[in-house]
Protein backbone atom coordinates (compact mmCIF):
# COMPACT_ATOMS: atom_id res chain seq x y z
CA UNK A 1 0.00 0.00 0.00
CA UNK A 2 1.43 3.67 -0.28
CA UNK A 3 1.32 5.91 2.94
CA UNK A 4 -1.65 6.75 2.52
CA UNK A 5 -3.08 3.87 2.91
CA UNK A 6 -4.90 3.94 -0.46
CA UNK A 7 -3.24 2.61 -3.25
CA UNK A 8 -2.23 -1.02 -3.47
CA UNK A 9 0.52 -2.48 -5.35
CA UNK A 10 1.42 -6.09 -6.67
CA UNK A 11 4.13 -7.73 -4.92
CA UNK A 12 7.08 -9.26 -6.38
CA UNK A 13 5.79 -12.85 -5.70
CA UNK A 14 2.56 -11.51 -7.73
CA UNK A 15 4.00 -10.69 -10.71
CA UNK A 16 6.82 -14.28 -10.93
CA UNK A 17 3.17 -15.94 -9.74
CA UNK A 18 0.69 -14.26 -12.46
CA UNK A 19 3.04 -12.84 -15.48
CA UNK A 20 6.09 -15.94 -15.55
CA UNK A 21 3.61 -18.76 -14.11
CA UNK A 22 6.39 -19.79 -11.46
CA UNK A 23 5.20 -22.06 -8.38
CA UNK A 24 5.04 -19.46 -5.33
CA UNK A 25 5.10 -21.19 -1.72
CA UNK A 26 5.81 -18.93 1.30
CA UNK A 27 7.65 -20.95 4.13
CA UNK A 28 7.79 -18.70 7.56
CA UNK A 29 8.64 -19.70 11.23
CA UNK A 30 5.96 -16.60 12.13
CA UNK A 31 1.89 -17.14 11.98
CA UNK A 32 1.25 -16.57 8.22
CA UNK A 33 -0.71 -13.77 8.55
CA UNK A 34 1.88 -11.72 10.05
CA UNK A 35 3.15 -8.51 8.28
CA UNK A 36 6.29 -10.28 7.30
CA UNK A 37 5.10 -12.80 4.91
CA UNK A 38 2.21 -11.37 4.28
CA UNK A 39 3.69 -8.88 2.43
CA UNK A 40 4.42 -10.90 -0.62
CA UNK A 41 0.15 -11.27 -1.01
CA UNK A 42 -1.42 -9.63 1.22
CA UNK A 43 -2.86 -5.29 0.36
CA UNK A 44 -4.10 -4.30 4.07
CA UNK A 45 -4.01 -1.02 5.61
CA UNK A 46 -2.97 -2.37 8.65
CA UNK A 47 -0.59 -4.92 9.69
CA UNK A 48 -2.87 -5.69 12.01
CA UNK A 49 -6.13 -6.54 10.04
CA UNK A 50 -5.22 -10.25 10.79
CA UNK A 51 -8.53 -11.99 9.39
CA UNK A 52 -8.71 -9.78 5.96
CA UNK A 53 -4.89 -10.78 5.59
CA UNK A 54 -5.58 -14.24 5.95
CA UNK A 55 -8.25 -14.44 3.72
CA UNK A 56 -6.24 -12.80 1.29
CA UNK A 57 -4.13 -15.89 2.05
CA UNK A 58 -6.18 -17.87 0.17
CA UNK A 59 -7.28 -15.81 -2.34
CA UNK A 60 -3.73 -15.44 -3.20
CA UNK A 61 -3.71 -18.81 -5.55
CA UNK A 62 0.35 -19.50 -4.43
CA UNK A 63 1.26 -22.92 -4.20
CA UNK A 64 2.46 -23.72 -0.95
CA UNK A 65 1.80 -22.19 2.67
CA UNK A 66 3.44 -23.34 6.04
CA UNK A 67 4.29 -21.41 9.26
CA UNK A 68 3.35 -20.81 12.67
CA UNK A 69 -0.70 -20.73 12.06
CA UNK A 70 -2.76 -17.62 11.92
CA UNK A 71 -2.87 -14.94 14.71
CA UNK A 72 -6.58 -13.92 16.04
CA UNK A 73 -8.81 -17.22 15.11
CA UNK A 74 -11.96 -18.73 16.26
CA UNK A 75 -10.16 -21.86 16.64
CA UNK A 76 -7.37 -24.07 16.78
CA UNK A 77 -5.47 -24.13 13.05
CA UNK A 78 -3.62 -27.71 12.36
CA UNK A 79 -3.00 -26.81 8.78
CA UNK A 80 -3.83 -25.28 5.67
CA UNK A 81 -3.41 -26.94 2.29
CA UNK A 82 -4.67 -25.24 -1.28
CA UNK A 83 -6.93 -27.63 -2.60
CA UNK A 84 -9.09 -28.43 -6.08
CA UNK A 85 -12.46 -29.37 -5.95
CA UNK A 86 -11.41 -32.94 -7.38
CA UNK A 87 -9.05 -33.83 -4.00
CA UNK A 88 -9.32 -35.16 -1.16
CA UNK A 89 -7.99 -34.42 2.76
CA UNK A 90 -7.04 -36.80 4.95
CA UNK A 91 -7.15 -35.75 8.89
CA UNK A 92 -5.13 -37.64 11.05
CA UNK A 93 -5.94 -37.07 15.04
CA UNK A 94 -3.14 -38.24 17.89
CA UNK A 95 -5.34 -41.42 19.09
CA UNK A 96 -5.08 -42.86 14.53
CA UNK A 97 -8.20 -42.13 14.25
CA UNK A 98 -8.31 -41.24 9.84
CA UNK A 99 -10.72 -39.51 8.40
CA UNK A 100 -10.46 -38.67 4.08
CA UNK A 101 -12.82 -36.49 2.73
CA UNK A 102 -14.32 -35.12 -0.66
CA UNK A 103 -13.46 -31.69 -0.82
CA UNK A 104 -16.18 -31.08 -3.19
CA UNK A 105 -18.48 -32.28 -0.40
CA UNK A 106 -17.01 -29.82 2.10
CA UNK A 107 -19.06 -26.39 2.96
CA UNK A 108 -16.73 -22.91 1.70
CA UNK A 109 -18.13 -21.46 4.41
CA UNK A 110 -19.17 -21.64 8.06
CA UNK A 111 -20.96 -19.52 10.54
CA UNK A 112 -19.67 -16.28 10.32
CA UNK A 113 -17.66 -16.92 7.82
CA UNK A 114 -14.71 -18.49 10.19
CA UNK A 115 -14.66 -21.31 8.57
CA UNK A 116 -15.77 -24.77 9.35
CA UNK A 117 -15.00 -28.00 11.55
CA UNK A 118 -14.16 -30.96 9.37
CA UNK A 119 -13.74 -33.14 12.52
CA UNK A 120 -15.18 -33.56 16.06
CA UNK A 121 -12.74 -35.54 18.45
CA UNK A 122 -14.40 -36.86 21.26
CA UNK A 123 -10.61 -37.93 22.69
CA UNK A 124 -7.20 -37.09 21.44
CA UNK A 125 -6.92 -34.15 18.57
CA UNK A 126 -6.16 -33.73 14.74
CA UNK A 127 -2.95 -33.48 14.54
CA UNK A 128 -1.87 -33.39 11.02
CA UNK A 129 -3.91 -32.48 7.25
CA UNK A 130 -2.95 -33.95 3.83
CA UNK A 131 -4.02 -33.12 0.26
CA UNK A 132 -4.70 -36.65 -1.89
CA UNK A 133 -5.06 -35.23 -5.56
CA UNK A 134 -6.30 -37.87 -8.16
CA UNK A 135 -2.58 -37.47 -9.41
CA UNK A 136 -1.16 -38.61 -6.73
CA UNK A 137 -2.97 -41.91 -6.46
CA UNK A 138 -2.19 -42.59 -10.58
């Protein structure tokens, strides 16, 4: 953004992403919504406008994300992994119990738009999230 706050601008990791079609991943020890690597796709304001960055997150269409979670959630984040409508996830909780799911068959959005619960634990927790593309299995 400019100073004052109006005027956005595409980042670097934009333009390799969208004009030379490179693979963009951003790898952080920080939450990922944190002004550091958020500021290769993320056009807030404020550095601290921690949900609007975060959804900008995943609007952003990069490859790969992993870091320390997200600041200022509803909930508990194990993961995030960009998916097509044609995968599946597989949830993994700390007692084995496995869970693989349709992601065409999983709701965009939950109340409030926080997002949504893909698994209820009545002991242990979900302790890891995996992408299963139809490629993968070939």
């Amino acid at each position: 953004m400019d100073e004052k706050m109006e005027t956005s601008y595409e980042t670097i990791a934009e333009k390799l992403k969208k004009q030379l079609g490179y693979k963009v991943g951003i790898l952080s020890s920080v939450n990922l919504n944190h002004a550091t690597p958020a500021a290769f796709y993320a056009h807030q304001p404020s550095r601290n406008n921690y949900y609007e960055i975060g959804q900008e997150l995943i609007a952003s269409d990069f490859d790969y994300f992993a870091g320390g979670g997200l600041k200022k959630t509803t909930g508990n984040i194990v993961g995030i992994r960009i998916v097509e409508e044609a995968d599946d996830v597989m949830l993994i909780t700390d007692t084995g119990t496995i869970i693989r799911l349709n992601v065409a068959g999983i709701s965009v959005l939950g109340r409030s738009t926080q997002g949504v619960t893909l698994m209820r634990t009545n002991e242990g927790k979900v302790v890891s999230i995996e992408k299963i593309s139809e490629k993968e299995e070939e």
